[in-house]
C-alpha atoms as a PDB file:
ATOM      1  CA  UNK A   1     215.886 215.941 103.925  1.00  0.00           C
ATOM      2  CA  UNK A   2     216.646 214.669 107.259  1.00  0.00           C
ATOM      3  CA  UNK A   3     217.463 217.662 110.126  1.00  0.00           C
ATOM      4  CA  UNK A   4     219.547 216.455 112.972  1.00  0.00           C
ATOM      5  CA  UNK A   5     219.435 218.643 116.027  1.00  0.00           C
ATOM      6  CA  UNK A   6     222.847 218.825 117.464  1.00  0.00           C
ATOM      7  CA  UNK A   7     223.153 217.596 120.598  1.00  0.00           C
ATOM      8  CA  UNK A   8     225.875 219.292 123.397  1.00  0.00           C
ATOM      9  CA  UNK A   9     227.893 215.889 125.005  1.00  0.00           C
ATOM     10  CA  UNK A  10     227.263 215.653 128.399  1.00  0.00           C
ATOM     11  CA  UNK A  11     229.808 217.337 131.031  1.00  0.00           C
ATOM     12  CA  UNK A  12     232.375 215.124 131.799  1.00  0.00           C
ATOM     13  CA  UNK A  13     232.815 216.523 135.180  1.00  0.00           C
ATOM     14  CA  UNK A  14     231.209 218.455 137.338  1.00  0.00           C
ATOM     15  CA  UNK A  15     231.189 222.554 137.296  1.00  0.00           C
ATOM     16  CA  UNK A  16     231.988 222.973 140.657  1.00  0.00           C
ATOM     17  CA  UNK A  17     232.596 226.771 141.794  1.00  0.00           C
ATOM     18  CA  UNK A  18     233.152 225.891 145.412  1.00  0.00           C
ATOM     19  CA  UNK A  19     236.821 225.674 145.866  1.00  0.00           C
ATOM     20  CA  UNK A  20     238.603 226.423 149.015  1.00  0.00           C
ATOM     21  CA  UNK A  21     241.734 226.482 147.619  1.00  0.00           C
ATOM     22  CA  UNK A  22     240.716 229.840 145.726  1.00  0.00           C
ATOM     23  CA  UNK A  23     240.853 231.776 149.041  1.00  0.00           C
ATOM     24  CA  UNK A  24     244.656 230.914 148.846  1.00  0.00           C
ATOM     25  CA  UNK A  25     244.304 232.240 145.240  1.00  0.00           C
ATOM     26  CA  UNK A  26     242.680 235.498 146.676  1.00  0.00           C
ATOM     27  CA  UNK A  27     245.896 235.831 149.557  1.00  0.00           C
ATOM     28  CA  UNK A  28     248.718 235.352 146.506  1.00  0.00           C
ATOM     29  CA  UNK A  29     247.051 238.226 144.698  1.00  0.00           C
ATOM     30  CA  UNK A  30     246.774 240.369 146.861  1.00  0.00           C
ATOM     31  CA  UNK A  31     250.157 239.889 148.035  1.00  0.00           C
ATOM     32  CA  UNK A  32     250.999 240.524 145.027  1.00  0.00           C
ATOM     33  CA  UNK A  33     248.984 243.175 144.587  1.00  0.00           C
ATOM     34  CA  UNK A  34     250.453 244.976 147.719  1.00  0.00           C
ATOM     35  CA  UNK A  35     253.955 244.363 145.937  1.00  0.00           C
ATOM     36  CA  UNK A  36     253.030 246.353 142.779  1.00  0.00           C
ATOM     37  CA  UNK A  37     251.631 249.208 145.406  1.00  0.00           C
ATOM     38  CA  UNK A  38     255.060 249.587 146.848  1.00  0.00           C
ATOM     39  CA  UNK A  39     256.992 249.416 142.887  1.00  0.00           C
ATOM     40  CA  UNK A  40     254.710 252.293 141.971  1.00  0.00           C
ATOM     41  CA  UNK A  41     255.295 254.065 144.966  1.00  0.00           C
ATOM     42  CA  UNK A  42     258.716 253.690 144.605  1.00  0.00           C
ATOM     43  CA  UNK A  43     258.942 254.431 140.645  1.00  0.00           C
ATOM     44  CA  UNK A  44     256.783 257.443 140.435  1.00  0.00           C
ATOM     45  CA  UNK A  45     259.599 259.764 142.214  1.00  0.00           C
ATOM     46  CA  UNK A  46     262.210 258.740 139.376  1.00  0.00           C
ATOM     47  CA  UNK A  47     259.742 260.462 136.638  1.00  0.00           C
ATOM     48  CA  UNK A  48     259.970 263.512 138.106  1.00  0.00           C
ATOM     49  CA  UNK A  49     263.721 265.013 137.462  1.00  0.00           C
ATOM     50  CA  UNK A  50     264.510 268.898 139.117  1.00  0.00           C
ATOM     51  CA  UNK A  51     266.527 270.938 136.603  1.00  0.00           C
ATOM     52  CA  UNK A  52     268.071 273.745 138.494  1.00  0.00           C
ATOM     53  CA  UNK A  53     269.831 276.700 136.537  1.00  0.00           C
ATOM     54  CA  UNK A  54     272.123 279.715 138.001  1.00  0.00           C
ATOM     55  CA  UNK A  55     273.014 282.598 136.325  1.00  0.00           C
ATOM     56  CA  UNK A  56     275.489 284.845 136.444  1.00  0.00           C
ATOM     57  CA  UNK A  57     273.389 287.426 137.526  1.00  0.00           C
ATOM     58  CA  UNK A  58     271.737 285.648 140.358  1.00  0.00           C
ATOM     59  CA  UNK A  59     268.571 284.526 138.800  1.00  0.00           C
ATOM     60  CA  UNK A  60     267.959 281.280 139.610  1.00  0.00           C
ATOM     61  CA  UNK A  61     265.083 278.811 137.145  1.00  0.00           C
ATOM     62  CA  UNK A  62     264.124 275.302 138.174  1.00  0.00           C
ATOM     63  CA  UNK A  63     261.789 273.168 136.594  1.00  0.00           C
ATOM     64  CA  UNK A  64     260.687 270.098 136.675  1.00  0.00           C
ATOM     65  CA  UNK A  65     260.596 267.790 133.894  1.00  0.00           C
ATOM     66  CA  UNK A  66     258.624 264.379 133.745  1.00  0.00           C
ATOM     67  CA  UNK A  67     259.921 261.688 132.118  1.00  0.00           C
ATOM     68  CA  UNK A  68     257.068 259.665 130.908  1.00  0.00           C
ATOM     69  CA  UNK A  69     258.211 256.044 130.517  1.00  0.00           C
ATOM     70  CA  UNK A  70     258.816 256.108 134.595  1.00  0.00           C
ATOM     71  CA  UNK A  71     254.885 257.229 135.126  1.00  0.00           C
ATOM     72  CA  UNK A  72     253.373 255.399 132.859  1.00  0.00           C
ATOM     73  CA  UNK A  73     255.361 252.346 134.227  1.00  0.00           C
ATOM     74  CA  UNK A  74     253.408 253.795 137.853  1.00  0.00           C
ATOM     75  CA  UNK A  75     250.036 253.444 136.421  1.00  0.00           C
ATOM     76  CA  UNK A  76     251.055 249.949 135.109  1.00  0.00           C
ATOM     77  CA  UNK A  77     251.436 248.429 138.294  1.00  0.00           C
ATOM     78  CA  UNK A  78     248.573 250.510 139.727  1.00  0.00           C
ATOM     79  CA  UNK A  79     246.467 249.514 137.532  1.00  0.00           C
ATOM     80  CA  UNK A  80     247.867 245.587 137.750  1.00  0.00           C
ATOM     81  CA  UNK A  81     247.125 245.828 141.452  1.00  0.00           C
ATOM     82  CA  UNK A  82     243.572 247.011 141.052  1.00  0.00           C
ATOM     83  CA  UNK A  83     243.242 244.443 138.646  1.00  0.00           C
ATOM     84  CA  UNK A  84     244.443 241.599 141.230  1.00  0.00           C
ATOM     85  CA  UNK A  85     242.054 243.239 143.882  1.00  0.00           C
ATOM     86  CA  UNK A  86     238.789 242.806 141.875  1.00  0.00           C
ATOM     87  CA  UNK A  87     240.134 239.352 140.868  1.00  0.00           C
ATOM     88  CA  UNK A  88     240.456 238.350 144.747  1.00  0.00           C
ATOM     89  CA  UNK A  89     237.665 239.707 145.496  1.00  0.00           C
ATOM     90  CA  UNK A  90     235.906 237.458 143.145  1.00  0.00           C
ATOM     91  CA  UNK A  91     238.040 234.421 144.374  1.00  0.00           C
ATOM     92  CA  UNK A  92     237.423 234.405 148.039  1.00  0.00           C
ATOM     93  CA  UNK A  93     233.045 234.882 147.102  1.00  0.00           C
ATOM     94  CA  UNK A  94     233.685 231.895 144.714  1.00  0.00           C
ATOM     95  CA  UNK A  95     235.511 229.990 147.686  1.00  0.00           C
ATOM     96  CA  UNK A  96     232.734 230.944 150.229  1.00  0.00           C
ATOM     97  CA  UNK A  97     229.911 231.545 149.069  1.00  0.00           C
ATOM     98  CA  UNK A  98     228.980 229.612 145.547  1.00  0.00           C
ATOM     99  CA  UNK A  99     227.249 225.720 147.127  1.00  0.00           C
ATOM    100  CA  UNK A 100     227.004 223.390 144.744  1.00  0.00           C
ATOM    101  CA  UNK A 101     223.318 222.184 143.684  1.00  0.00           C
ATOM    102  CA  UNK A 102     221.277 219.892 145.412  1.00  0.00           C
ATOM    103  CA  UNK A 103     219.346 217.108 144.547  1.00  0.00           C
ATOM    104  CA  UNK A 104     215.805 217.023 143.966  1.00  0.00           C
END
C-alpha cells in the first residue's frame, strides 16, 4: 500500500495584513458605531411609559411600566456599537502596525 502525504497548494497570493485602507474601515465603524450610540440613547426613553391614576378621593398612583421590546432594542445597538469598537480597534493595529516579512 502506497501512503501519499497530502500536500497544501501553494498560496496564490500573498497574506498581506498591512492595508491602509483598513484605517478607513476603522473611521466607517466607528461612525457607525457613534450612530447606534445616539438610536439607543434615543430609544431607551420610549420603554419606559408613566401610568398616572386619580381617584376620586385624591389619592393619586403612578407607575412606571417598561415595555421590553424598546430596551432590548437599546442593548441591541449598544451592544452593535461595542461590537464595531473592538472591530476598529483591530482594523487601524492591522493598518499600522502588522509589516509584512522580510527576506532572508
Amino acid at each position: 500500500m502506497a501512503t501519499e502525504e497530502l500536500v497544501a497548494p501553494p498560496a496564490t497570493e500573498s497574506g498581506r495584513l498591512n492595508k491602509p485602507w483598513r484605517a478607513l474601515v476603522a473611521l466607517a465603524e466607528l461612525v457607525v458605531a457613534a450612530v447606534a450610540v445616539w438610536f439607543a440613547f434615543d430609544v431607551w426613553p420610549r420603554g419606559i411609559a408613566t401610568i398616572t391614576r386619580r381617584f376620586p378621593s385624591g389619592f393619586v398612583l403612578e407607575s412606571d411600566r417598561w415595555i421590553g421590546n424598546w430596551m432590548a432594542f437599546a442593548i441591541l445597538l449598544g451592544t452593535v456599537a461595542a461590537l464595531l469598537v473592538l472591530d476598529a480597534v483591530r482594523q487601524v493595529l492591522l493598518a499600522v502596525r502588522a509589516r509584512p516579512k522580510r527576506g532572508k
